[in-house]
PDB file of N, CA and C in Angstrom:
ATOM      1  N   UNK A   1      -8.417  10.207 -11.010  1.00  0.00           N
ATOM      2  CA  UNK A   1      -9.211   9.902  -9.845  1.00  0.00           C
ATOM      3  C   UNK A   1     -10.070   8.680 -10.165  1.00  0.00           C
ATOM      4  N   UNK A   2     -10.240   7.864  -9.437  1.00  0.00           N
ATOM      5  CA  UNK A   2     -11.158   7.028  -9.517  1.00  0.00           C
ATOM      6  C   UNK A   2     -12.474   7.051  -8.757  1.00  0.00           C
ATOM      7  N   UNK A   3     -13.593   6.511  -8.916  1.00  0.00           N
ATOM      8  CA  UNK A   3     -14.861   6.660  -8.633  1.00  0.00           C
ATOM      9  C   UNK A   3     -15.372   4.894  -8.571  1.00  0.00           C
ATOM     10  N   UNK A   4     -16.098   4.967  -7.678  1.00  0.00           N
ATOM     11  CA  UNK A   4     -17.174   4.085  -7.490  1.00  0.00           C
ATOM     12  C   UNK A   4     -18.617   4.788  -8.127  1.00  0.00           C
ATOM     13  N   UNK A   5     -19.275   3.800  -8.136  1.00  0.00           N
ATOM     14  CA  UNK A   5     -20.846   3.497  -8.601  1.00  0.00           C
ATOM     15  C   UNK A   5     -21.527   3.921  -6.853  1.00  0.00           C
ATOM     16  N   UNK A   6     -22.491   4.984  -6.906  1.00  0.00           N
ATOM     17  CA  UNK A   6     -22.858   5.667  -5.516  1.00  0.00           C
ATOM     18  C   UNK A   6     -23.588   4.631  -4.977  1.00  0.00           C
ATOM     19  N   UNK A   7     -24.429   4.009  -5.825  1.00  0.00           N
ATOM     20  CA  UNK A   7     -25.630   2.770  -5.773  1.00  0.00           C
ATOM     21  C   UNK A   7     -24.811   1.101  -4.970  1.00  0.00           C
ATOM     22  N   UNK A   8     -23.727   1.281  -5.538  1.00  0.00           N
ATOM     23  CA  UNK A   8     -22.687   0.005  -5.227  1.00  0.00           C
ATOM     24  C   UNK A   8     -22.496   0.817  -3.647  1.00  0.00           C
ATOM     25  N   UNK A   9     -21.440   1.491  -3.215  1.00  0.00           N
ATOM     26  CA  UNK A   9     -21.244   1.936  -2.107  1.00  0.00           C
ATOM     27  C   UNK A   9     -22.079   1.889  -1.313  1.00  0.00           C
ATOM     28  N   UNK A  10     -23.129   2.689  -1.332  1.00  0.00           N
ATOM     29  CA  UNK A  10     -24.483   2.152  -0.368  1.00  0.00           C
ATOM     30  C   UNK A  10     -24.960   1.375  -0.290  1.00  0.00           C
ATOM     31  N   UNK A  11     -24.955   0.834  -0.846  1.00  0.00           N
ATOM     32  CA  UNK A  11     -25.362  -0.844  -1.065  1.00  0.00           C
ATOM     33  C   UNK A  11     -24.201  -1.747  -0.049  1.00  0.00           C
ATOM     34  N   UNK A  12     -23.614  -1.596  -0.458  1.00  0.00           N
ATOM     35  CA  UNK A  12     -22.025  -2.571   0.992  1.00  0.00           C
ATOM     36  C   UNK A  12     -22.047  -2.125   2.082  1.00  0.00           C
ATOM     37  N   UNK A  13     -22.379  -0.116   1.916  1.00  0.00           N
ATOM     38  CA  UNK A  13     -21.916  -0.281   3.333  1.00  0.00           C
ATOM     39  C   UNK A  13     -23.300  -0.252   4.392  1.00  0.00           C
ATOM     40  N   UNK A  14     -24.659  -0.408   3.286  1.00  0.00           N
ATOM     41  CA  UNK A  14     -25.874  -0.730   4.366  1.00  0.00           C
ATOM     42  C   UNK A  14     -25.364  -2.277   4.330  1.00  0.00           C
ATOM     43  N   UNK A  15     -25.367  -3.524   4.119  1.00  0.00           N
ATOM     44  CA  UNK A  15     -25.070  -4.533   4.118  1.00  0.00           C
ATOM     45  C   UNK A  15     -24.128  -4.703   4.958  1.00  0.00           C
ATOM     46  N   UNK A  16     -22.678  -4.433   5.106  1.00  0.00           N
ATOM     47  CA  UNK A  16     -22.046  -4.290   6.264  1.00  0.00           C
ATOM     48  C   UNK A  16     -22.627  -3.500   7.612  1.00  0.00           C
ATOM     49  N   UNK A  17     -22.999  -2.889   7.635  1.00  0.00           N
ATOM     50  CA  UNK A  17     -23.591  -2.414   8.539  1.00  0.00           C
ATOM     51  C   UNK A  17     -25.107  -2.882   9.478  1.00  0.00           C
ATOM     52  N   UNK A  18     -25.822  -3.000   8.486  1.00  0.00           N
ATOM     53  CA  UNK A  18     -26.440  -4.284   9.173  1.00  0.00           C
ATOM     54  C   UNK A  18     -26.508  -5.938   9.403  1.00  0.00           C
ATOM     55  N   UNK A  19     -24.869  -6.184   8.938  1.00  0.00           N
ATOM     56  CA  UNK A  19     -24.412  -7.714   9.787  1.00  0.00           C
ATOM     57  C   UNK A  19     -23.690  -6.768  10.779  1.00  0.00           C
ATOM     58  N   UNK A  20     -24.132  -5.878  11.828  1.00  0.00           N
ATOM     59  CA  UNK A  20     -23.095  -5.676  12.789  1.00  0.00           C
ATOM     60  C   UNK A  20     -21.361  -5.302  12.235  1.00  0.00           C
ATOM     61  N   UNK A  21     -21.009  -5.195  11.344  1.00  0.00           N
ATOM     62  CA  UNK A  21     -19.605  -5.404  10.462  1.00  0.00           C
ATOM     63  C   UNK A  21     -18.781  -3.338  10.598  1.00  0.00           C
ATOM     64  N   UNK A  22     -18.083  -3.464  10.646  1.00  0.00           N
ATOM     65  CA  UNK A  22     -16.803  -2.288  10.450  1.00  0.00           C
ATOM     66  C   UNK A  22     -17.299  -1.503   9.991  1.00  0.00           C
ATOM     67  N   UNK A  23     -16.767   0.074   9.313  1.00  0.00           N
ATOM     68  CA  UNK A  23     -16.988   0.927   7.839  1.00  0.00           C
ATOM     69  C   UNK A  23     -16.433  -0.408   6.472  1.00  0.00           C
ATOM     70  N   UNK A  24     -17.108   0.345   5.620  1.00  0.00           N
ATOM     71  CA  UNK A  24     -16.989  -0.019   4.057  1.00  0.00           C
ATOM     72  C   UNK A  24     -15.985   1.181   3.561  1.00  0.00           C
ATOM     73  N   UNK A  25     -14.939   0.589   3.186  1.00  0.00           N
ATOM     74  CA  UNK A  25     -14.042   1.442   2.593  1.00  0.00           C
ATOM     75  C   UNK A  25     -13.588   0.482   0.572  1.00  0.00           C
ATOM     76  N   UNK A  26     -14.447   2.278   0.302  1.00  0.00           N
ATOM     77  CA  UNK A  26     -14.636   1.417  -1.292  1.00  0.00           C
ATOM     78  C   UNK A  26     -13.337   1.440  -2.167  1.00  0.00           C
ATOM     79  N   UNK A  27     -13.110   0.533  -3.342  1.00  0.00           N
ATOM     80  CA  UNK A  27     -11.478   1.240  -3.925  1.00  0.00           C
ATOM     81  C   UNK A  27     -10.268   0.224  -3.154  1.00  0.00           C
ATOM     82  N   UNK A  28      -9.908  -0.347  -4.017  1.00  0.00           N
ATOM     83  CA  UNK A  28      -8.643  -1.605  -3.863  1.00  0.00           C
ATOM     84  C   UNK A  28      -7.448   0.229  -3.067  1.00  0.00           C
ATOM     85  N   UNK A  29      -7.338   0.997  -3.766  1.00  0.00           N
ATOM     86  CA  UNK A  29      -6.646   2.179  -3.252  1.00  0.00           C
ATOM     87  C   UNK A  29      -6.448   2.767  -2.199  1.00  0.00           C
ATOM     88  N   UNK A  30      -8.022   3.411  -1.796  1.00  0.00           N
ATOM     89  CA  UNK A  30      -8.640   3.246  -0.236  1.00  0.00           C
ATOM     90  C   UNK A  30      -8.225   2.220   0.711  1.00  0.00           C
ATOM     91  N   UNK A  31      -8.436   0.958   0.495  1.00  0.00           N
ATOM     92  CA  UNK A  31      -8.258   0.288   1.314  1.00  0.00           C
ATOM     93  C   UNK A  31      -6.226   0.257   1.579  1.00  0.00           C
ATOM     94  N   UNK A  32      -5.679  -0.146   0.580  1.00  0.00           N
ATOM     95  CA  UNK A  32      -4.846  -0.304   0.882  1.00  0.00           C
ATOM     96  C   UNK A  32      -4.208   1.033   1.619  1.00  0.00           C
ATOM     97  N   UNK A  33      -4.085   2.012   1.212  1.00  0.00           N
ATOM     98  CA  UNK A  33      -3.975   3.273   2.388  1.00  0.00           C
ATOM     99  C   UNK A  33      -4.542   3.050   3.731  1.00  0.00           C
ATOM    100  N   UNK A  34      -5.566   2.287   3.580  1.00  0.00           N
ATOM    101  CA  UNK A  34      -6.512   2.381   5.083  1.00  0.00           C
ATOM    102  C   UNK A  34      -5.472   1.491   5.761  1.00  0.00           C
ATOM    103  N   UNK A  35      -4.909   0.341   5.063  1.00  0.00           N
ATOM    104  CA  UNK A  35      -3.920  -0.843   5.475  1.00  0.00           C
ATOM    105  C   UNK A  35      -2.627  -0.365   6.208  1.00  0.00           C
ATOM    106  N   UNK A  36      -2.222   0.292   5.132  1.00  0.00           N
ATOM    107  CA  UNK A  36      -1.013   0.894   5.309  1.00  0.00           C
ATOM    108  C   UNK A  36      -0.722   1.982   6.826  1.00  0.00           C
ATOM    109  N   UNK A  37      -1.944   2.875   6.796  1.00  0.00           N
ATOM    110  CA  UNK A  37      -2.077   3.700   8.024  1.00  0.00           C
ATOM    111  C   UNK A  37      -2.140   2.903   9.730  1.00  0.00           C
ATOM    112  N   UNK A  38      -2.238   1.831   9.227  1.00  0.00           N
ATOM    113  CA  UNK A  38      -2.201   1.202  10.312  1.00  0.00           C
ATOM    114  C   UNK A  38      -0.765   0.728  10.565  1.00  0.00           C
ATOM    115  N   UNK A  39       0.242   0.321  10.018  1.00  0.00           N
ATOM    116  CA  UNK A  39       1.589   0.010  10.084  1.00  0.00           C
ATOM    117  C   UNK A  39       2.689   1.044   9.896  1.00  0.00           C
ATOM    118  N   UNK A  40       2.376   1.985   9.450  1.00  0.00           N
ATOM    119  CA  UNK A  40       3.507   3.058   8.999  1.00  0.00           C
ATOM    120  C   UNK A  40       2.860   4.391   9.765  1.00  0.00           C
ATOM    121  N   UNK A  41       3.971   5.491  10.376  1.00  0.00           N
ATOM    122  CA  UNK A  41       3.843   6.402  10.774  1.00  0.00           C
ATOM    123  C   UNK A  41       2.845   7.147  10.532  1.00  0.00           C
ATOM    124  N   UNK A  42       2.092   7.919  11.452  1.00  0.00           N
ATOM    125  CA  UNK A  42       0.782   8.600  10.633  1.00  0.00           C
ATOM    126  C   UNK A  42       1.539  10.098   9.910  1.00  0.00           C
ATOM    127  N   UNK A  43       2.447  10.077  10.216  1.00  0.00           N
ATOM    128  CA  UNK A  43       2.129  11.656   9.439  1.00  0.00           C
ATOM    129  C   UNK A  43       2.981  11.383   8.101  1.00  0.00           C
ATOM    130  N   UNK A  44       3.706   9.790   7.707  1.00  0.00           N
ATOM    131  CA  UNK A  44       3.950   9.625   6.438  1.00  0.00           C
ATOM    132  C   UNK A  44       2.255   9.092   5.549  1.00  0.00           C
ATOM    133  N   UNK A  45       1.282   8.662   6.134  1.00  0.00           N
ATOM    134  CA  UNK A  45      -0.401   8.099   6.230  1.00  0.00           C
ATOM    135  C   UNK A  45      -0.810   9.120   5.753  1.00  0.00           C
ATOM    136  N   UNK A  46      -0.445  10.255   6.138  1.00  0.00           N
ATOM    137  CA  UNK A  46      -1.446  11.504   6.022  1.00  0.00           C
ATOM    138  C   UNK A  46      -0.310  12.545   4.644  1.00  0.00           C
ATOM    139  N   UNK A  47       0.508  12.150   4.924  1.00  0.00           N
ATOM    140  CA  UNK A  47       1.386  12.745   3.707  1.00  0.00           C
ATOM    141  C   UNK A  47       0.882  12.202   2.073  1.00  0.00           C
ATOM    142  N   UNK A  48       0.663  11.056   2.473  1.00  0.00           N
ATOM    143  CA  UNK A  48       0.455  10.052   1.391  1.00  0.00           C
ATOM    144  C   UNK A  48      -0.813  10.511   0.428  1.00  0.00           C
ATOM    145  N   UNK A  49      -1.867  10.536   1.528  1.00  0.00           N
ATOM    146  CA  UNK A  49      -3.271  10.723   1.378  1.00  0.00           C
ATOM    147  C   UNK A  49      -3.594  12.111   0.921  1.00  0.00           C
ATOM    148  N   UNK A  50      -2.517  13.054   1.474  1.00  0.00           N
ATOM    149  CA  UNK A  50      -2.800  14.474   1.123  1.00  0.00           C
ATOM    150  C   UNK A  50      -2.677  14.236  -0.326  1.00  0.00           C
ATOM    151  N   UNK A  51      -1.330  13.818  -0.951  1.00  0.00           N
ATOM    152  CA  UNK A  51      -0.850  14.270  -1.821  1.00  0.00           C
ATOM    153  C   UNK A  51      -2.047  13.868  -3.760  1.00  0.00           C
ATOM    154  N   UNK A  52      -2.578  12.438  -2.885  1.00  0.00           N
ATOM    155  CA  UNK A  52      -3.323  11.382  -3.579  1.00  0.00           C
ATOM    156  C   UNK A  52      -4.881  12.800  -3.824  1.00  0.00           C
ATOM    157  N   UNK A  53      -5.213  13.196  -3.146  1.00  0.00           N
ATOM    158  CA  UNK A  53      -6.241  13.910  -3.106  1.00  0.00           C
ATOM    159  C   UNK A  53      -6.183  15.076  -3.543  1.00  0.00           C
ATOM    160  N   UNK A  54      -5.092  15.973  -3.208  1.00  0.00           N
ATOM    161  CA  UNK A  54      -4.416  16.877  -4.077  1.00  0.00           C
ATOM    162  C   UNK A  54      -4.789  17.118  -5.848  1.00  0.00           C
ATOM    163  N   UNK A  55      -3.576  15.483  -5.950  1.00  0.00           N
ATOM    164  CA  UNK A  55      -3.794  15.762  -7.511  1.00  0.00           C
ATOM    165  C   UNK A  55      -5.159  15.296  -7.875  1.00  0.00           C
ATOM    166  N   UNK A  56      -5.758  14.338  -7.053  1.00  0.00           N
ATOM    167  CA  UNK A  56      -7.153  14.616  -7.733  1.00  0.00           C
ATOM    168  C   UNK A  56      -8.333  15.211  -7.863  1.00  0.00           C
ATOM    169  N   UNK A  57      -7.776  16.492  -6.622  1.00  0.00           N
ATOM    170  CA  UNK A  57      -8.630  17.652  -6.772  1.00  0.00           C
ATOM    171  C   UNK A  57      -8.338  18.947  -7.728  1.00  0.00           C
ATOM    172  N   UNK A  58      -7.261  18.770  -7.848  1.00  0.00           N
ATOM    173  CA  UNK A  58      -6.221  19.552  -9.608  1.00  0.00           C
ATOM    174  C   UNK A  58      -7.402  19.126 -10.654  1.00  0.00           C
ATOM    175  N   UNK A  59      -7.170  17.466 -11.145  1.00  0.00           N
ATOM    176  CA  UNK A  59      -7.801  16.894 -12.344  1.00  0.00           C
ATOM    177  C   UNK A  59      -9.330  17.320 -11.889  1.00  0.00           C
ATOM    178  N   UNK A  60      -9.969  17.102 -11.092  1.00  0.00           N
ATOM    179  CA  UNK A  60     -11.027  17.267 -11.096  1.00  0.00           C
ATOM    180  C   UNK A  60     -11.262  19.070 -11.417  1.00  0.00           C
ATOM    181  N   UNK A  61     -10.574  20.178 -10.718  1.00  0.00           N
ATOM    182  CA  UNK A  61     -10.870  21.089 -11.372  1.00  0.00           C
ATOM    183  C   UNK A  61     -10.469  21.645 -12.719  1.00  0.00           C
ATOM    184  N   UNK A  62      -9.553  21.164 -13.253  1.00  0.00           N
ATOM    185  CA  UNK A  62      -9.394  21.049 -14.959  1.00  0.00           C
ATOM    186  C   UNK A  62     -10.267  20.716 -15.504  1.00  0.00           C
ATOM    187  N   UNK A  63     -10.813  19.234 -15.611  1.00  0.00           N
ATOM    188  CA  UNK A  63     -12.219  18.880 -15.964  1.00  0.00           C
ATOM    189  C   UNK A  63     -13.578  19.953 -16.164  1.00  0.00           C
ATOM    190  N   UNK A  64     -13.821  20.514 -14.947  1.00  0.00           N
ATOM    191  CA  UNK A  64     -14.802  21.965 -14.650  1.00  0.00           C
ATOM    192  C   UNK A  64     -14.651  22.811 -14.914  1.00  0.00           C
ATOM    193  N   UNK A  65     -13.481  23.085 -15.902  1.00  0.00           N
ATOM    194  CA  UNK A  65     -13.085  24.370 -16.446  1.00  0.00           C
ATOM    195  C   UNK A  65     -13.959  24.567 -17.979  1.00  0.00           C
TER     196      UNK A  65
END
């Protein structure tokens, strides 16, 4: 799984947000999924995303063990 810095994230997306600007979507990963959902079928979008979150909700509960 990858992670951002919480301090970085809030930081862009108050900054985007007050130039008037979109959501902040953090993660070269994120985005490109965010990209992708826009051109390809949603329920291959949402297949994708399940699966991505999945395993990194596996690793993350291994970790907490």
């Amino acid at each position: 799984m990858t992670t951002n810095p919480l301090e970085l994230v809030a930081r862009r997306t108050l900054d985007r947000a007050l130039r008037g600007r979109g959501c902040y979507t953090p993660g070269l990963v994120n985005r490109t999924l965010a990209a992708a959902g826009r051109v390809v079928p949603q329920a291959v979008a949402a297949s994708v995303i399940y699966r991505r979150w999945l395993g990194s909700q596996r690793r993350w509960l291994e970790v907490q063990r």
